[in-house]
N, C-alpha and C. Protein backbone atom coordinates (compact mmCIF):
# COMPACT_ATOMS: atom_id res chain seq x y z
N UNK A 1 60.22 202.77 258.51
CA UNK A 1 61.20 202.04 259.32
C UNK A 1 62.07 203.02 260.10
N UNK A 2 62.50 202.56 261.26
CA UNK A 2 62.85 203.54 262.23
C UNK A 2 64.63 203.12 261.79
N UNK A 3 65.29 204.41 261.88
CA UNK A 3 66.99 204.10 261.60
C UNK A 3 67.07 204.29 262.93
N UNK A 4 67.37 203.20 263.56
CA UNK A 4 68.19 202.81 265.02
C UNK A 4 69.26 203.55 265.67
N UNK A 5 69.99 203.19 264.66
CA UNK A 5 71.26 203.65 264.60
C UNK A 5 71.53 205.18 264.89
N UNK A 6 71.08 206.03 263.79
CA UNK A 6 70.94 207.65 263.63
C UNK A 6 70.25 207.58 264.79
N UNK A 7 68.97 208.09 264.56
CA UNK A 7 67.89 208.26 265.67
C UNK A 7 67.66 208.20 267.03
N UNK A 8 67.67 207.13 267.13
CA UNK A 8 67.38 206.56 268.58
C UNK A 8 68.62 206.95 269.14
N UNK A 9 70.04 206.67 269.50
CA UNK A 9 71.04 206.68 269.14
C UNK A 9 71.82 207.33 269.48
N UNK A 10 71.44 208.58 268.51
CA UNK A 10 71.98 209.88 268.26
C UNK A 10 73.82 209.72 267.51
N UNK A 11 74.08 208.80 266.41
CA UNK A 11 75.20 208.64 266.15
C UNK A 11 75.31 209.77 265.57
N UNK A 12 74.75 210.57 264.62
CA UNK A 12 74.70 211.71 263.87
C UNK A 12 75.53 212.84 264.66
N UNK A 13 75.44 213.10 265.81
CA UNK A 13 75.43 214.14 266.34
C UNK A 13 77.26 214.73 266.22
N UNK A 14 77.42 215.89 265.94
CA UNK A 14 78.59 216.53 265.44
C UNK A 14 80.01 215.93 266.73
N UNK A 15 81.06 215.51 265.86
CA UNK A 15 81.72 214.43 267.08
C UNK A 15 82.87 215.89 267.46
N UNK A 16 83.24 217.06 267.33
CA UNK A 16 84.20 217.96 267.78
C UNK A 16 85.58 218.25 267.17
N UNK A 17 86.17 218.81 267.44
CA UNK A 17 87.48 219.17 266.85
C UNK A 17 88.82 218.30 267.20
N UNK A 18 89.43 217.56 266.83
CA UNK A 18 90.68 216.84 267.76
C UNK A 18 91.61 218.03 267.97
N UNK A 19 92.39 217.15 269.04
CA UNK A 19 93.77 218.54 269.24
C UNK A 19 94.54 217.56 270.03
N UNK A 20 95.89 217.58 270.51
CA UNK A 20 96.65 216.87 271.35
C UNK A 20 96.25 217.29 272.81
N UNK A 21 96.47 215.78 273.42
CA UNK A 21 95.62 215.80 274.84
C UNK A 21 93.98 215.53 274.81
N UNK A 22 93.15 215.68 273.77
CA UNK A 22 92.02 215.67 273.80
C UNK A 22 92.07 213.62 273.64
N UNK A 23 90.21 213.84 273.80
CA UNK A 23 90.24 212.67 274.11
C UNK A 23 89.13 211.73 272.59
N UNK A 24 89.25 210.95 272.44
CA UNK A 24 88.17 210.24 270.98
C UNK A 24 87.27 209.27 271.94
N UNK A 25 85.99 209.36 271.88
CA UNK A 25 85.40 208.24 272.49
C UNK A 25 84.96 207.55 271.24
N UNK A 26 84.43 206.15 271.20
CA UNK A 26 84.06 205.44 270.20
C UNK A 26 82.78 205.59 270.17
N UNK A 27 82.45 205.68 269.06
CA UNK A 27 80.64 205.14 268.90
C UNK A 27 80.14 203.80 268.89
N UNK A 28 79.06 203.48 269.47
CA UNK A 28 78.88 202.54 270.20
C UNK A 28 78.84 201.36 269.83
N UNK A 29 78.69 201.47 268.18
CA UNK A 29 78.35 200.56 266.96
C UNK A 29 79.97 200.12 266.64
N UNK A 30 80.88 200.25 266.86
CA UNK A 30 81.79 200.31 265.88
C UNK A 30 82.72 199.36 266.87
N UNK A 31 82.69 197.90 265.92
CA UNK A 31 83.00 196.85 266.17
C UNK A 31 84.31 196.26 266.25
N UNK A 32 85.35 197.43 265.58
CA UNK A 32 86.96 196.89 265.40
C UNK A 32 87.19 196.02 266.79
N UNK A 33 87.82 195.12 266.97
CA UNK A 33 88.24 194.76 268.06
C UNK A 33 89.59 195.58 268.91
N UNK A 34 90.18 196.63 268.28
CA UNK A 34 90.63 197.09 269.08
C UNK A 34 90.24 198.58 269.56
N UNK A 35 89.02 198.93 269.09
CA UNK A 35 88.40 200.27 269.28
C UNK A 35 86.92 199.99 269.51
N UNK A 36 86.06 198.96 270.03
CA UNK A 36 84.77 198.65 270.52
C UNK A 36 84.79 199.26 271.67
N UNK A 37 84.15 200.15 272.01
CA UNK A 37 83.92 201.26 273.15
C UNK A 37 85.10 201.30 274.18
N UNK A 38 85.86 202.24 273.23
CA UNK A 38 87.21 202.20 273.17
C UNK A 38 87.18 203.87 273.76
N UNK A 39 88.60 204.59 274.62
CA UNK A 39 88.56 205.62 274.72
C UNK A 39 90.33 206.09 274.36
N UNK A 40 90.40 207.02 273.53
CA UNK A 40 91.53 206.87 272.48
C UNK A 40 92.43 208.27 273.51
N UNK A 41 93.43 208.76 274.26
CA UNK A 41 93.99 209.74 273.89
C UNK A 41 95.15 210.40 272.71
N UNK A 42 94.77 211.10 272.44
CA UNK A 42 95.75 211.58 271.59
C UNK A 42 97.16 212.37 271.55
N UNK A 43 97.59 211.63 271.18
CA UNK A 43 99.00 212.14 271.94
C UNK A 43 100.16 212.84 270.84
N UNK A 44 100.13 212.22 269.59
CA UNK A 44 100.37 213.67 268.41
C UNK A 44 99.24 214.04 267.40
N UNK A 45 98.44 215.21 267.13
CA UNK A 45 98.05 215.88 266.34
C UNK A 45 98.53 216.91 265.31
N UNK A 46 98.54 217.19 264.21
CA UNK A 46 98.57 218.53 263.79
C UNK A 46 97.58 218.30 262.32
N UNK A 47 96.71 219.81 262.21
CA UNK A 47 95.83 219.23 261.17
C UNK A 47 96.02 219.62 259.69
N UNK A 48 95.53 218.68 258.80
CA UNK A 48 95.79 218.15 257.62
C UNK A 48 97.00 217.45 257.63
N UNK A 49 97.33 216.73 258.71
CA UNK A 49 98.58 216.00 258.84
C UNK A 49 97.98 214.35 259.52
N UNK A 50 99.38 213.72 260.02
CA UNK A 50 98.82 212.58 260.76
C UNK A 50 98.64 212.34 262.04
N UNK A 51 97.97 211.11 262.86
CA UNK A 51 97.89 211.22 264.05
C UNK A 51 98.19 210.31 264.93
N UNK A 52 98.23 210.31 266.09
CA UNK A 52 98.78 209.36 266.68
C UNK A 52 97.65 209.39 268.90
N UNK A 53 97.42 207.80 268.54
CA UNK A 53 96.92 208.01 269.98
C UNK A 53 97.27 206.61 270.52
N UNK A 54 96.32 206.75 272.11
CA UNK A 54 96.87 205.64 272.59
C UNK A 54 95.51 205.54 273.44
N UNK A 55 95.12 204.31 273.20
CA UNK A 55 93.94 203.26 273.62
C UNK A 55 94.01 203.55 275.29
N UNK A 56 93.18 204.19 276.30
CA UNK A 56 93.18 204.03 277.49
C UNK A 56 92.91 202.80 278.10
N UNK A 57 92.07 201.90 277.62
CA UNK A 57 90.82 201.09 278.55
C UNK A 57 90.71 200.00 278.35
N UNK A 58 91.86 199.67 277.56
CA UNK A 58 91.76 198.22 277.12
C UNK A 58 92.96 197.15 277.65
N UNK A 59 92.54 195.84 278.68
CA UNK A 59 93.67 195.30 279.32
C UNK A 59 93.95 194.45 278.03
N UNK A 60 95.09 194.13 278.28
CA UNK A 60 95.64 192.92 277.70
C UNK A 60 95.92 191.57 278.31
N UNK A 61 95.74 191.60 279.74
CA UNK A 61 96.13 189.91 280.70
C UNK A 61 97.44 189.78 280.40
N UNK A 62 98.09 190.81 279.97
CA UNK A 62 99.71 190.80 280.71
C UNK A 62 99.87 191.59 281.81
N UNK A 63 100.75 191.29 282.02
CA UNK A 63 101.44 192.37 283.56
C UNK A 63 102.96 193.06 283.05
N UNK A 64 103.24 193.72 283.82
CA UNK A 64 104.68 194.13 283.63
C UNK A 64 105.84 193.34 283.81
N UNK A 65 105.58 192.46 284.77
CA UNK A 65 106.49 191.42 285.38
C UNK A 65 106.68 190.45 284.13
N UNK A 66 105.41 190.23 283.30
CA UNK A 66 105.54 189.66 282.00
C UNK A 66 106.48 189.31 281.22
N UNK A 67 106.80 190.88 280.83
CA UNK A 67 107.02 191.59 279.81
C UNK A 67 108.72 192.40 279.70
N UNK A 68 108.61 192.57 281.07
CA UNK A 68 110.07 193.37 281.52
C UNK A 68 110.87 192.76 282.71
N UNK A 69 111.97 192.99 282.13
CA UNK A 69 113.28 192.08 283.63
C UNK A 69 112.99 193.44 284.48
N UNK A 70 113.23 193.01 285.72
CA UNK A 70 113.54 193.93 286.99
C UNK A 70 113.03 194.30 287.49
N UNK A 71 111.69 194.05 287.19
CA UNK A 71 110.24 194.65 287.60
C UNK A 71 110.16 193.52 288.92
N UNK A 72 110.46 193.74 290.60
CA UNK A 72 110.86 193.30 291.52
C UNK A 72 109.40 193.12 292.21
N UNK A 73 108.58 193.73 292.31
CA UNK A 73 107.05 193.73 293.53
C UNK A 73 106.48 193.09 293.10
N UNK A 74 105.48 192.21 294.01
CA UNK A 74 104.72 191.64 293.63
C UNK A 74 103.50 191.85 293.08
N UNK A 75 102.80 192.69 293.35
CA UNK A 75 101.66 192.86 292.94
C UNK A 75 101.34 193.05 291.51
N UNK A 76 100.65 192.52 290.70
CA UNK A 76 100.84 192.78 289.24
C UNK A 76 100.48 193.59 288.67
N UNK A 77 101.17 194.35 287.85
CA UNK A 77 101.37 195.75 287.70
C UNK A 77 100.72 195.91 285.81
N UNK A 78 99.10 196.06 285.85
CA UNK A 78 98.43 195.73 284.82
C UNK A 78 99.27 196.54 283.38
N UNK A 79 99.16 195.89 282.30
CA UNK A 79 99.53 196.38 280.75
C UNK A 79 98.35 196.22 280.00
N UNK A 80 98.17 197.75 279.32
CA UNK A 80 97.04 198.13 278.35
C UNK A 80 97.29 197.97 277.08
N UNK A 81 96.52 197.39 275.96
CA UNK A 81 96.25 197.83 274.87
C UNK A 81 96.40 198.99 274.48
N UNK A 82 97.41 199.70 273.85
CA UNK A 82 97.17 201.24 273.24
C UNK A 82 96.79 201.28 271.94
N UNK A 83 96.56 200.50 271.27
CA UNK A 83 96.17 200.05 269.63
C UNK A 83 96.57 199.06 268.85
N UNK A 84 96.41 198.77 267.73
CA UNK A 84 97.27 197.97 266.86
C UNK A 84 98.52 198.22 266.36
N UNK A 85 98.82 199.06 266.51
CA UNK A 85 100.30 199.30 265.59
C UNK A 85 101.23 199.37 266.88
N UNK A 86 103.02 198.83 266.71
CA UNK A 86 104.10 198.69 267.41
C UNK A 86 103.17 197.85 268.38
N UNK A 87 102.77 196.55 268.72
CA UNK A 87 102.47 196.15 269.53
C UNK A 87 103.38 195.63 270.34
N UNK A 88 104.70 195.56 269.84
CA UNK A 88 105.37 195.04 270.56
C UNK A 88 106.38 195.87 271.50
N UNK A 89 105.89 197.02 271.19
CA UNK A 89 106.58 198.34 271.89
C UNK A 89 105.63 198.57 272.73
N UNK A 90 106.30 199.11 274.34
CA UNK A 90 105.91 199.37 275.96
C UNK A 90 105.91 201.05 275.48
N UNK A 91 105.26 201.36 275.94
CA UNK A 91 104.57 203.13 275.68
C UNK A 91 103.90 203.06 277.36
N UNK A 92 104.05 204.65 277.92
CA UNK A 92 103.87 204.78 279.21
C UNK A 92 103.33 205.97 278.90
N UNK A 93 101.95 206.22 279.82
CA UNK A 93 101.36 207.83 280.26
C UNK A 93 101.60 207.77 281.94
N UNK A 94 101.82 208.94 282.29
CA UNK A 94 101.74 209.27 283.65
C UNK A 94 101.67 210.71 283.80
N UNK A 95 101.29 211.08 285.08
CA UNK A 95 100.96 212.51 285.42
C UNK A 95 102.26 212.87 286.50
N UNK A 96 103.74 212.36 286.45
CA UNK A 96 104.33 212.48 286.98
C UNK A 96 105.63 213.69 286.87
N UNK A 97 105.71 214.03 285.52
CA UNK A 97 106.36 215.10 284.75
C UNK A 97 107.78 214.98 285.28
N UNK A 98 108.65 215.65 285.82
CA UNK A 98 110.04 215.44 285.85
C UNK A 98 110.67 213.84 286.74
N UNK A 99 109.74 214.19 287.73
CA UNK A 99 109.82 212.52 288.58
C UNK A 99 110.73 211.71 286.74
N UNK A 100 110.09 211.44 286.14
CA UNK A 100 110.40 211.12 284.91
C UNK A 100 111.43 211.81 283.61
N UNK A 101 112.98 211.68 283.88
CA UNK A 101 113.30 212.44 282.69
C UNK A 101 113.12 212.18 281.94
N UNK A 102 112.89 213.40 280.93
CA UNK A 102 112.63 212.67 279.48
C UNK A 102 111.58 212.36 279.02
N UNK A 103 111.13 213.17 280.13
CA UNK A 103 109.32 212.54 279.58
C UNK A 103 108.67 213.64 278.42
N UNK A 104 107.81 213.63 277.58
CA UNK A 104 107.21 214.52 276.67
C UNK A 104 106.26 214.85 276.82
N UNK A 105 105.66 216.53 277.26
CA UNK A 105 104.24 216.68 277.78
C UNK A 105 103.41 216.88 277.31
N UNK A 106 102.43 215.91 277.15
CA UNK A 106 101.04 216.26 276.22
C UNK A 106 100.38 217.29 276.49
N UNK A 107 99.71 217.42 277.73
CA UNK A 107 99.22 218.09 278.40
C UNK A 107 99.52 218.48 279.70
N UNK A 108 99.14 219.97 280.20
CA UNK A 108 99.91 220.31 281.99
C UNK A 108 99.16 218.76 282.40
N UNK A 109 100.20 218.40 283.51
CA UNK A 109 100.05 217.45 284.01
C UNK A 109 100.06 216.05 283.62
N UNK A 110 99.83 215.92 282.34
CA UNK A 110 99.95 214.47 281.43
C UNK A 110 100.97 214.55 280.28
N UNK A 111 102.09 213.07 280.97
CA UNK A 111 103.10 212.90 279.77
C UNK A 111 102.89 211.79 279.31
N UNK A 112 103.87 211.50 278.18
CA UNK A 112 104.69 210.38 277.71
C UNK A 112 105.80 210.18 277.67
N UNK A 113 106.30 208.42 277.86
CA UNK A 113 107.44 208.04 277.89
C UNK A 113 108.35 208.75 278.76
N UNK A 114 109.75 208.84 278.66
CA UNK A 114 110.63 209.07 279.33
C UNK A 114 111.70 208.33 279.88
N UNK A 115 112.92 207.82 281.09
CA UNK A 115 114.12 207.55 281.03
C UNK A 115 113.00 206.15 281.86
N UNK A 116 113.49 205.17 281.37
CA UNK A 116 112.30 203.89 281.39
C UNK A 116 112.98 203.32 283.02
N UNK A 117 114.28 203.66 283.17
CA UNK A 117 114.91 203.31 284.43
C UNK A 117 114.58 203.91 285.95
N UNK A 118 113.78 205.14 285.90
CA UNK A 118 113.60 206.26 286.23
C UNK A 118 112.14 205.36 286.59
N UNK A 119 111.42 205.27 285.45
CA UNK A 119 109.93 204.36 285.70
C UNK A 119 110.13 203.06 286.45
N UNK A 120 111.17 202.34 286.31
CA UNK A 120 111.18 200.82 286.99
C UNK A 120 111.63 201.17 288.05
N UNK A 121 112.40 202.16 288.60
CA UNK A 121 112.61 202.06 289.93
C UNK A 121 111.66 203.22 290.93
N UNK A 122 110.75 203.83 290.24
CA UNK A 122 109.38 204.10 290.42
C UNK A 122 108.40 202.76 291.28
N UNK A 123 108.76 201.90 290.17
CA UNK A 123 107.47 201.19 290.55
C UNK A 123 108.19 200.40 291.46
N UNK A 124 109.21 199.74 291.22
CA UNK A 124 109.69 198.74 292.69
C UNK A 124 110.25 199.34 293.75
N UNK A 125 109.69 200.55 294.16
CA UNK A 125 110.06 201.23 295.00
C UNK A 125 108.47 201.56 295.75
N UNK A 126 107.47 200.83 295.21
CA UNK A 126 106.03 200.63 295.43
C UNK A 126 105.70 202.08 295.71
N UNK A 127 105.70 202.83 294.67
CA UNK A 127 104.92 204.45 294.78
C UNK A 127 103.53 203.89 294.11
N UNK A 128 102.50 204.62 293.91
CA UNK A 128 100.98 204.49 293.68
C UNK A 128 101.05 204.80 292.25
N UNK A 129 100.56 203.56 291.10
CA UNK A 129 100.57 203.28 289.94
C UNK A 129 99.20 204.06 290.03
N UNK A 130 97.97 203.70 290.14
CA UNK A 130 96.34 204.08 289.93
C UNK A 130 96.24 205.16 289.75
N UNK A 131 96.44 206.49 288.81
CA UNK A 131 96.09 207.40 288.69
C UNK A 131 97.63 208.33 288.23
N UNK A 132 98.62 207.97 288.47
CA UNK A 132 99.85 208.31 288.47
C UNK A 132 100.41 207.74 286.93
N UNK A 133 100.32 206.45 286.36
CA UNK A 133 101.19 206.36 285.75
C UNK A 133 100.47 204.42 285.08
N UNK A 134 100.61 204.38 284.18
CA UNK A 134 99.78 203.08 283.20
C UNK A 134 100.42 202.76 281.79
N UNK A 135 100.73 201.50 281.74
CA UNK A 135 101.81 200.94 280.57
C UNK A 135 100.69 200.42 279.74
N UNK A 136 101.06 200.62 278.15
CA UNK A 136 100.34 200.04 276.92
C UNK A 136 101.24 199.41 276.07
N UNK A 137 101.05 198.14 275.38
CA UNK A 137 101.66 197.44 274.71
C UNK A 137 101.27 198.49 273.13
N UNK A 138 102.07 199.10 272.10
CA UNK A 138 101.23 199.48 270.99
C UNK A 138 100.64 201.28 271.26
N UNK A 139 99.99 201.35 269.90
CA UNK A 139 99.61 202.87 270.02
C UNK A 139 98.35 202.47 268.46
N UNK A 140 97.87 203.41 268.50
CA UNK A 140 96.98 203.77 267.29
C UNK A 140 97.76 204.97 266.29
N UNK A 141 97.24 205.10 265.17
CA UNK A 141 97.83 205.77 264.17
C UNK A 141 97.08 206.07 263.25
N UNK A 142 97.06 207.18 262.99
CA UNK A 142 96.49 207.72 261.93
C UNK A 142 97.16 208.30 260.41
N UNK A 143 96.61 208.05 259.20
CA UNK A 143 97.21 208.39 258.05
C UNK A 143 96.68 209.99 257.36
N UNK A 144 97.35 210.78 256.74
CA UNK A 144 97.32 211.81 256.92
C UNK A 144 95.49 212.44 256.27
N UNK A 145 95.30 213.38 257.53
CA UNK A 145 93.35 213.43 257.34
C UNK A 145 92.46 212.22 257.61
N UNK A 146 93.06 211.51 257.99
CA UNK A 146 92.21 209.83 258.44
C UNK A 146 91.43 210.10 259.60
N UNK A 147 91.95 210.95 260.42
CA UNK A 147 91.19 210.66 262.00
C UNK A 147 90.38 212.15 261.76
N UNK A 148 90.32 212.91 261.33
CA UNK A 148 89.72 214.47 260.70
C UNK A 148 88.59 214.03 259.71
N UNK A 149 88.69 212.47 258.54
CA UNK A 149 87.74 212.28 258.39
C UNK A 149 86.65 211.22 258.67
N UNK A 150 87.35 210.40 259.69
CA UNK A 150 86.68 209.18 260.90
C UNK A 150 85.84 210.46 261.94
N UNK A 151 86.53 211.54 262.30
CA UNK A 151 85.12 212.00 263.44
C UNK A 151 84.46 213.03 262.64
N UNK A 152 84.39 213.24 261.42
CA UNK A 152 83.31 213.66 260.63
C UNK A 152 82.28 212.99 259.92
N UNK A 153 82.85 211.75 260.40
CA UNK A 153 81.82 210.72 259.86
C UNK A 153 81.06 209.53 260.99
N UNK A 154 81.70 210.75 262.19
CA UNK A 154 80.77 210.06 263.59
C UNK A 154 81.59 208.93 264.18
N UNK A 155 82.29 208.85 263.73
CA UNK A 155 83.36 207.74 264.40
C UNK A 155 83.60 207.63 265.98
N UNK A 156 84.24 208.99 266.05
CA UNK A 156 84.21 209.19 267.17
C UNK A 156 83.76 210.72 267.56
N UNK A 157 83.53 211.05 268.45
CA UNK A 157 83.31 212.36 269.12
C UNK A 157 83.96 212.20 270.53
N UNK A 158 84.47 213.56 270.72
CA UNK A 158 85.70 214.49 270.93
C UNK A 158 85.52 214.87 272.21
N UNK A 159 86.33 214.84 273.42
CA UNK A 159 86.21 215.17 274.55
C UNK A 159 87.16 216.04 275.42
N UNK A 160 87.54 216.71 275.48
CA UNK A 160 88.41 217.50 276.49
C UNK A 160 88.15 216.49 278.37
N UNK A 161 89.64 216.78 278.63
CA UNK A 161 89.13 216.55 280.28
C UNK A 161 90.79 216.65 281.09
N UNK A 162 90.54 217.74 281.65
CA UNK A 162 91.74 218.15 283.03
C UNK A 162 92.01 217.12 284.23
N UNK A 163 91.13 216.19 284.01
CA UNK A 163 91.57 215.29 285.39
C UNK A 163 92.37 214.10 284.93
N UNK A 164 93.50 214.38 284.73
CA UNK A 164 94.38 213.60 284.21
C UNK A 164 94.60 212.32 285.05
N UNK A 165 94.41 212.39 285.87
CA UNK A 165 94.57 211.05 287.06
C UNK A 165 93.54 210.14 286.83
N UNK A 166 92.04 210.84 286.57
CA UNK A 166 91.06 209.69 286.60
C UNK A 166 91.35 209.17 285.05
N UNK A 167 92.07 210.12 283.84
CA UNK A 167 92.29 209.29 282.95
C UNK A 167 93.09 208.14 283.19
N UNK A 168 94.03 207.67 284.26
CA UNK A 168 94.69 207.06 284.78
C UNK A 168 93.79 205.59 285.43
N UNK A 169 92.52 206.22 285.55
CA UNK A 169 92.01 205.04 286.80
C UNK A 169 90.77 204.07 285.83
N UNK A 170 90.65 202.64 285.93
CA UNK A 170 89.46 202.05 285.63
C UNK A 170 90.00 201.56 284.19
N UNK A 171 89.01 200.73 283.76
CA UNK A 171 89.27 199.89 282.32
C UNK A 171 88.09 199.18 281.59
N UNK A 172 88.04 198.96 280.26
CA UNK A 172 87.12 198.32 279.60
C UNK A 172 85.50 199.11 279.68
N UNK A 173 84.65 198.45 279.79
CA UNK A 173 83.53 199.35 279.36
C UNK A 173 83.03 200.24 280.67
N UNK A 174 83.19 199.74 281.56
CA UNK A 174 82.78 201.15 282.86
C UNK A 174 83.41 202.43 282.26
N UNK A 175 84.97 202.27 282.26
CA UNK A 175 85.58 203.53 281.60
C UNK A 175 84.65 204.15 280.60
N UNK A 176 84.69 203.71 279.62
CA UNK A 176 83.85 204.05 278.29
C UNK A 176 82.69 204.60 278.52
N UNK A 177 81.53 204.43 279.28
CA UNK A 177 80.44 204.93 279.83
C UNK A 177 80.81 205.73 280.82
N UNK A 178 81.88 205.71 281.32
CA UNK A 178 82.48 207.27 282.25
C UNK A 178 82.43 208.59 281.08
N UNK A 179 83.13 208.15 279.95
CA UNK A 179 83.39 209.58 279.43
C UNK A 179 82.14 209.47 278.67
N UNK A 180 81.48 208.69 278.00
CA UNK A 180 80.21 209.00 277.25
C UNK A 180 78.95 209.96 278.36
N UNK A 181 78.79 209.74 279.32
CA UNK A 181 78.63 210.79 280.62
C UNK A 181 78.92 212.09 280.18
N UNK A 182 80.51 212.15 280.65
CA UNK A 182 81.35 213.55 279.99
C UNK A 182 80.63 213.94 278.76
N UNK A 183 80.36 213.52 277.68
CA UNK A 183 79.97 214.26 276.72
C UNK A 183 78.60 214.86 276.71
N UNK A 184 77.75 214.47 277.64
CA UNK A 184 76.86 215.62 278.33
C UNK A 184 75.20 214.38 277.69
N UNK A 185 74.12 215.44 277.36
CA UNK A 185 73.20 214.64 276.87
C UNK A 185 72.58 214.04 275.51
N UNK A 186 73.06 215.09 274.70
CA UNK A 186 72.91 214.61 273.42
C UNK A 186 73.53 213.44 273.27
N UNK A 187 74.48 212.67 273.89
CA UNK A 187 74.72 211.66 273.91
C UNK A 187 74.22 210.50 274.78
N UNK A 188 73.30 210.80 275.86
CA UNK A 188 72.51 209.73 276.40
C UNK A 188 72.27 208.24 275.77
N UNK A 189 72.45 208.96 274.96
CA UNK A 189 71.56 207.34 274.23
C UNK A 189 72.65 206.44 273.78
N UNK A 190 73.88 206.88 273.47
CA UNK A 190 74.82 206.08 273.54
C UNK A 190 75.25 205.04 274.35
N UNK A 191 74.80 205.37 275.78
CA UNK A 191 74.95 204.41 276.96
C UNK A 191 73.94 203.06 277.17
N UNK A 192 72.96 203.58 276.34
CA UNK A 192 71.82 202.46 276.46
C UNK A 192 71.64 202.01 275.52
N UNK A 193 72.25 201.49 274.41
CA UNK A 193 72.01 201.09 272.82
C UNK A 193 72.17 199.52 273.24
N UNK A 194 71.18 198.46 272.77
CA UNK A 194 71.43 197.07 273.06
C UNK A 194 73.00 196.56 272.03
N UNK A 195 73.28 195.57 272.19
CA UNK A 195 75.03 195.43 271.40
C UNK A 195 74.25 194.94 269.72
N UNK A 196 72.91 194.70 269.24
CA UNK A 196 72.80 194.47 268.62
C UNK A 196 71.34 195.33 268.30
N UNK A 197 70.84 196.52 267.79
CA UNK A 197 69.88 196.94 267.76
C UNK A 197 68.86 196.14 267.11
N UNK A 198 69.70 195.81 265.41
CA UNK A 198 68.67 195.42 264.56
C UNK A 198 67.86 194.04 264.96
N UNK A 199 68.52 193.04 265.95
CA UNK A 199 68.32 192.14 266.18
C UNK A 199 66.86 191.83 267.21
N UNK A 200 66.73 193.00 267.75
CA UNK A 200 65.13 193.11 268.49
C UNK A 200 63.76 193.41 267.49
């Protein structure tokens, strides 16, 4: 009998080292509803400790106008899924760095959070959200060695990437097959797995 899964697949294949700023892609199998080809950044690490990320790619069918007074433009100004935990907390990435006081830098060029007044009159002042700057309801979390032993057990595998803007751009599964790409070919087969192998 052929293991689908392993094999064909390639879930086996060694998923990388985490670090802050790096990126978790999901494996393709892995059904949580809030991490089904899911692309995670990570935004606190330190190891043998805990972790903390935030869901890129996942909308929620709220807007900002939703969610927050003062938010003045019309155009609706999309809100992401960043995980299950604090869902009821607004968490912001952008590549905008002081534009934003207060912001905390993950990486050159990519922050978090910052003076939230500073962000609203950002946006109703209609500067370019797409690549600049993206709101998540929530964050993901890790318990201490949890996410050190989820991508040793193939969970996810591990991505580096400097173009902080396109982490900014696109959603849901196109995204997800963007960075499974990024991880080169040993992962090919990730992109083409039917949603149900055993079922053929």
């Amino acid at each position: 009998m052929i293991d689908f899964d392993n094999n064909i697949f390639n879930i086996d294949i060694p998923g990388g080292k985490p670090d802050i700023g790096a990126l978790l892609i999901s494996e393709p199998f892995l059904r949580e509803d809030y991490f089904h080809h899911s692309v995670i950044c990570i935004a606190d690490y330190a190891p043998d400790s805990t972790a903390m990320g935030i869901v890129l790619n996942r909308l929620t069918g709220y807007t900002l106008q939703n969610i927050i007074e003062g938010v003045k433009i019309e155009k609706p100004v999309s809100v992401y899924c960043g995980g299950p935990m604090a869902n009821d907390r607004l968490f912001f990435l952008h590549t905008l760095g002081e534009v934003i006081p207060g912001c905390r830098k993950i990486k050159d060029n990519l922050f978090v959070g910052g003076d939230f007044d500073a962000v609203r009159d950002y946006v109703n002042l209609g500067y370019p959200l797409e690549g600049y700057l993206r709101f998540f309801l929530g964050y993901s979390g890790w318990s201490r060695l949890q996410l050190d032993e989820e991508i040793s057990n193939r969970v996810w595998a591990v991505t580096e990437s400097t173009d902080y803007s396109s982490m900014l751009t696109g959603s849901e599964d196109p995204y997800w097959h963007r960075y499974v790409r990024m991880l080169g070919k040993r992962f090919r087969g990730w992109r083409f797995h039917p949603r149900n192998p055993h079922a053929n």
